[in-house]
Protein backbone atom coordinates (compact mmCIF):
# COMPACT_ATOMS: atom_id res chain seq x y z
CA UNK A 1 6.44 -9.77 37.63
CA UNK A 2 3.73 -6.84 38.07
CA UNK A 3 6.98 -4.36 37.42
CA UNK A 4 7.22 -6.20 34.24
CA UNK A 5 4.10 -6.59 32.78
CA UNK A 6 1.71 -4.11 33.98
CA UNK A 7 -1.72 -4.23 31.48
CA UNK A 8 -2.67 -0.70 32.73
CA UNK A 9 0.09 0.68 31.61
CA UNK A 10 0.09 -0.59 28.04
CA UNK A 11 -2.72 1.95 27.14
CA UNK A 12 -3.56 4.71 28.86
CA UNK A 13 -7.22 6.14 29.30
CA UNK A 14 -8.40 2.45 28.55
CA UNK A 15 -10.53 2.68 25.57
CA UNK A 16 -8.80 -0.04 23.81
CA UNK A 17 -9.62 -2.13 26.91
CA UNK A 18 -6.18 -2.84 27.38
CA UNK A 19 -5.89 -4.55 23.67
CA UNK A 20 -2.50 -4.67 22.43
CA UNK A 21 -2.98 -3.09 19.12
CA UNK A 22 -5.41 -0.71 17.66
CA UNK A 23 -7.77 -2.89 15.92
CA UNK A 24 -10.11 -0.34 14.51
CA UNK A 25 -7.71 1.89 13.29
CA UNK A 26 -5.63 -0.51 11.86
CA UNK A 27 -9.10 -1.33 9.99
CA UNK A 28 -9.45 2.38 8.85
CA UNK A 29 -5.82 2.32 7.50
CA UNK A 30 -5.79 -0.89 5.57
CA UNK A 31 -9.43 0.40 4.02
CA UNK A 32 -8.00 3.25 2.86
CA UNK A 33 -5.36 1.67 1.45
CA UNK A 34 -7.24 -0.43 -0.19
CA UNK A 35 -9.29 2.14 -1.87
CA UNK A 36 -5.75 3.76 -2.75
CA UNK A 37 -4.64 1.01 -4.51
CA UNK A 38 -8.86 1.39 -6.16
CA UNK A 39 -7.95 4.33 -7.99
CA UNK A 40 -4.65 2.85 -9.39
CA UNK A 41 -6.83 0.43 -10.97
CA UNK A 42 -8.92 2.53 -12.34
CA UNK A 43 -5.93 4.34 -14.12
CA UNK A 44 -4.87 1.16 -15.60
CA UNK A 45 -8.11 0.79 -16.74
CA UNK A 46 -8.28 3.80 -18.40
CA UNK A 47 -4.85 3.00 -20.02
CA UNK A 48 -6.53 -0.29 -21.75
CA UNK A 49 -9.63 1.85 -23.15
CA UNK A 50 -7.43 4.09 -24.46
CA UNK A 51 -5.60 1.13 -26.20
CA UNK A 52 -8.71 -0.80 -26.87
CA UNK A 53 -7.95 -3.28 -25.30
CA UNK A 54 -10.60 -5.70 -23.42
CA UNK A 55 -8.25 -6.36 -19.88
CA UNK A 56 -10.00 -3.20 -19.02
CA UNK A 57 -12.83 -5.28 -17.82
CA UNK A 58 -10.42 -7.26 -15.39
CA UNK A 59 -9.48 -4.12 -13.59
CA UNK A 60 -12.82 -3.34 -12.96
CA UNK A 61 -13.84 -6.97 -11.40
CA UNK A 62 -10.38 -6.39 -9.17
CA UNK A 63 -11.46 -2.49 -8.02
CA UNK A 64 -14.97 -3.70 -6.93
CA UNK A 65 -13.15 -6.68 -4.88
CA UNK A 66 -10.92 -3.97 -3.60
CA UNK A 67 -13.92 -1.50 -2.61
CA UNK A 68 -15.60 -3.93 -1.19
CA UNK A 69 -13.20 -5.64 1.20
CA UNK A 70 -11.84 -1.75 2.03
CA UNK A 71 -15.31 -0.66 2.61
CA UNK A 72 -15.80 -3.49 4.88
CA UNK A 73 -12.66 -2.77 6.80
CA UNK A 74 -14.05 1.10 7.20
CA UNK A 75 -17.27 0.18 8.08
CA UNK A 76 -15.30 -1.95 10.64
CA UNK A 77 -13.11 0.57 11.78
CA UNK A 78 -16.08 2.63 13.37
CA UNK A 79 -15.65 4.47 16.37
CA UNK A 80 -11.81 3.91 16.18
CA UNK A 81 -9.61 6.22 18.56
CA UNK A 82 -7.44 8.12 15.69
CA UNK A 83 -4.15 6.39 17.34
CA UNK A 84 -1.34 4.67 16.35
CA UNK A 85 1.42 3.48 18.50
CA UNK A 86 4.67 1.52 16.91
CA UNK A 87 3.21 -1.99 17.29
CA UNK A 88 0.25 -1.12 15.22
CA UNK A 89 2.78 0.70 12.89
CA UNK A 90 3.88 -2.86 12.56
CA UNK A 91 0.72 -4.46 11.77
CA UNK A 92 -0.36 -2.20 9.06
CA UNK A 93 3.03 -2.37 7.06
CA UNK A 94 2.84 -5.96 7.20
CA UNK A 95 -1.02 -6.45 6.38
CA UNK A 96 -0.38 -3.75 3.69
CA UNK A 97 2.47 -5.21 1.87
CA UNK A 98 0.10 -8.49 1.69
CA UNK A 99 -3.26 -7.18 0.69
CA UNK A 100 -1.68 -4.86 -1.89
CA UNK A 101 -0.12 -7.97 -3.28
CA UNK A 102 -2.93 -9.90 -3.04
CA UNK A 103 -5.59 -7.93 -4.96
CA UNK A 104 -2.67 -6.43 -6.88
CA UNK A 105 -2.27 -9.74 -8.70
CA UNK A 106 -5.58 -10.56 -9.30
CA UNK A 107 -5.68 -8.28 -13.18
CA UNK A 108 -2.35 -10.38 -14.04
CA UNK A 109 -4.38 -14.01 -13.21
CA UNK A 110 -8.11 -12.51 -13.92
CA UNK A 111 -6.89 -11.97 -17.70
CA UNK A 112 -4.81 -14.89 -17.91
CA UNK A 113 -1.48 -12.89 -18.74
CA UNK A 114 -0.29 -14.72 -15.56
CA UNK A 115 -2.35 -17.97 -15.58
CA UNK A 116 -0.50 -19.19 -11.93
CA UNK A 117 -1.56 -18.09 -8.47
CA UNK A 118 2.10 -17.54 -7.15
CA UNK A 119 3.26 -16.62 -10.12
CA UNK A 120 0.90 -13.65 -10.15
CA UNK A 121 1.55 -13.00 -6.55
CA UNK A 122 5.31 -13.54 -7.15
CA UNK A 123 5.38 -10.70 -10.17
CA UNK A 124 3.33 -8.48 -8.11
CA UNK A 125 5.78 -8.35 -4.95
CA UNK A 126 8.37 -8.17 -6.87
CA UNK A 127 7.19 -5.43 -8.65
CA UNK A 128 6.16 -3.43 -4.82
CA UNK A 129 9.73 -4.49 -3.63
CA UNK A 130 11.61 -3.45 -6.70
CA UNK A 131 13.31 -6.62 -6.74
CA UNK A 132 13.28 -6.81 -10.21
CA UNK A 133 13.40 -10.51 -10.25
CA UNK A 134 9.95 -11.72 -12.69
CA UNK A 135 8.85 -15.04 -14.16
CA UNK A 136 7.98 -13.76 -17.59
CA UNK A 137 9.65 -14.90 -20.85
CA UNK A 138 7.86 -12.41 -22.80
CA UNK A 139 7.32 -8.83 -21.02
CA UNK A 140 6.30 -7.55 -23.53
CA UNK A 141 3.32 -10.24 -24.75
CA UNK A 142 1.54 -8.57 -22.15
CA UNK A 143 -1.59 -5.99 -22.67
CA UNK A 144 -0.53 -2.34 -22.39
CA UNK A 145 -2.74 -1.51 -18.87
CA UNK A 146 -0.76 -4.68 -17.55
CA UNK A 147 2.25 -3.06 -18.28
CA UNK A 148 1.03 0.33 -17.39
CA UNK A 149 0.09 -1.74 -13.54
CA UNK A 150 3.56 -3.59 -13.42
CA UNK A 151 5.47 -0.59 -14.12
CA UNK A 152 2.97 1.25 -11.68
CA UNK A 153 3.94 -1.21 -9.11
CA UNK A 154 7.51 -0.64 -9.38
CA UNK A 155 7.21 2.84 -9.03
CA UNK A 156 5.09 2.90 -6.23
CA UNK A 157 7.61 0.29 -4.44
CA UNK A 158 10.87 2.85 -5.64
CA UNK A 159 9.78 5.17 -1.76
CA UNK A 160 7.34 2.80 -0.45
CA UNK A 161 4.03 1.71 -0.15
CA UNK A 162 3.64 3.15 3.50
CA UNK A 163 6.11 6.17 2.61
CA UNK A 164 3.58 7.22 -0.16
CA UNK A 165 0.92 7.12 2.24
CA UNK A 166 2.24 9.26 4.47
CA UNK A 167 2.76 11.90 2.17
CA UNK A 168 -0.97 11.83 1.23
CA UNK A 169 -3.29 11.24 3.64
CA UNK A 170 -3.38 12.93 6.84
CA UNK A 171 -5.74 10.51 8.46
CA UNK A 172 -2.45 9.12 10.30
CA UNK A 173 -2.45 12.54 12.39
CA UNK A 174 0.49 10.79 15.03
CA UNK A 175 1.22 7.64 13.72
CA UNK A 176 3.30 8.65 10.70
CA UNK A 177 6.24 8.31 12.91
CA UNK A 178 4.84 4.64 14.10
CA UNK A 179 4.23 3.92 10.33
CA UNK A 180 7.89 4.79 9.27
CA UNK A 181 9.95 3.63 11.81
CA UNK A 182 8.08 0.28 10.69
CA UNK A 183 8.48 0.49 7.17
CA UNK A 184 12.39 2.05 7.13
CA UNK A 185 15.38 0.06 7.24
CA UNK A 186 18.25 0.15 9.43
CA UNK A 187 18.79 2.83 12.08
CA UNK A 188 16.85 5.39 12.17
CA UNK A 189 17.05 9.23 13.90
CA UNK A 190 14.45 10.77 16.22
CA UNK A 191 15.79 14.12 14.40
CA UNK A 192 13.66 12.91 11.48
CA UNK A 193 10.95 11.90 13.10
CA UNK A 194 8.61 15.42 13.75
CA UNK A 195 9.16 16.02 9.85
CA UNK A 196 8.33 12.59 8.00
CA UNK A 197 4.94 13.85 6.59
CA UNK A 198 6.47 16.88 4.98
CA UNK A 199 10.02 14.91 3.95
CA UNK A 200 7.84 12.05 2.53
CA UNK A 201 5.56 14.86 0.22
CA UNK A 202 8.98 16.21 -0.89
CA UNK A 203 10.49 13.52 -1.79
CA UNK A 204 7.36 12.10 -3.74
CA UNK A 205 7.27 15.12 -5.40
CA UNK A 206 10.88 14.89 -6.27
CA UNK A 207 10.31 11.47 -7.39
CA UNK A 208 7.27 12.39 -9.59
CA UNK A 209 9.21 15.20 -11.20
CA UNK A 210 12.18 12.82 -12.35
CA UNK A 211 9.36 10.19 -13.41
CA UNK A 212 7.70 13.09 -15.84
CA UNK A 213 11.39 14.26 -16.97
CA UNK A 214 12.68 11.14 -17.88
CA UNK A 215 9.35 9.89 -19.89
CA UNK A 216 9.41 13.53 -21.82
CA UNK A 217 13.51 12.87 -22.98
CA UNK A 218 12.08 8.82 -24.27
């Protein structure tokens, strides 16, 4: 068995004391994150002012839930070995894809537009998967910065929630090919792999171009 299963070997340099994952830098990535998904807020917030409208408020109460749980995880994430190999990749797509959701319904139920738990956790993954599926009758009863943050969803989820990361913060040093190879699907090639960072700002760029063509021709 010791040719099998060998804890040395799992880690070299044993700073992780032969832990399985990265804990603390999984910490520092999911703060981050979390303080990503902050700023969106904040612009959907600034969309309802604009409008006059009073949901404003409810973005606010979800941004300092968000800053403080991702400020938490940072403060957490101390001393953390800047690291990633492909199991933690798998951990921080998975706890991403949650929290996101999680905090990401919370304007949707804190205003009532969405007055269900799932339901408000349902309309927010499907909005991060691009599913398209939604359990509205009415779209359009909604307040404009709720629409501006469902739409804002889906186009975040249109490359990725881990692929727009990538492109923007370089914190990940290593681990953007741990963090992709996680978050693609289907087969992918190492022939890819040295490039993701600059292939992910590309295409995000791409991707933001289109966005800003299409909403000039409506």
């Amino acid at each position: 068995m010791g040719e099998f299963y060998n804890p040395d070997k799992l880690y070299k340099g044993g700073s992780r004391n032969n832990s399985l994952i990265n804990k603390k830098m999984i910490f520092r990535v999911l703060g981050v994150l979390l303080f990503i998904e902050s700023a969106m807020f904040l612009l959907c917030a600034a969309v309802s002012l604009c409008y006059g409208e009073q949901d404003y408020q409810y973005f606010l109460y979800t941004i300092l839930l968000n800053t403080l749980v991702g400020g938490v995880l940072l403060i957490c994430s101390r001393g953390a070995e800047n690291r990633l190999t492909r199991r933690d990749g798998y951990c921080i797509v998975t706890f991403t894809w949650f929290l996101f959701t999680l905090f990401g319904m919370l304007p949707f139920y804190f205003s009532g537009g969405i007055p269900s738990v799932t339901d408000a956790f349902f309309e927010t993954m499907s909005g991060f998967t691009t599913t398209g599926a939604t359990i509205l009758d009415n779209i359009e009863s909604l307040s404009h910065g709720l629409l501006f943050w469902r739409s804002l969803t889906q186009w975040i989820g249109g490359l990725g929630i881990v692929f727009f990361t990538i492109a923007v913060l370089p914190i990940f040093g290593g681990g953007t090919i741990q963090l992709f190879s996680a978050e693609a699907i289907g087969v992918t090639h190492d022939k890819t792999h040295p490039r993701i960072d600059v292939m992910a700002k590309w295409l995000w760029m791409i991707y933001a171009i289109l966005t800003i063509l299409h909403n000039k021709q409506l």
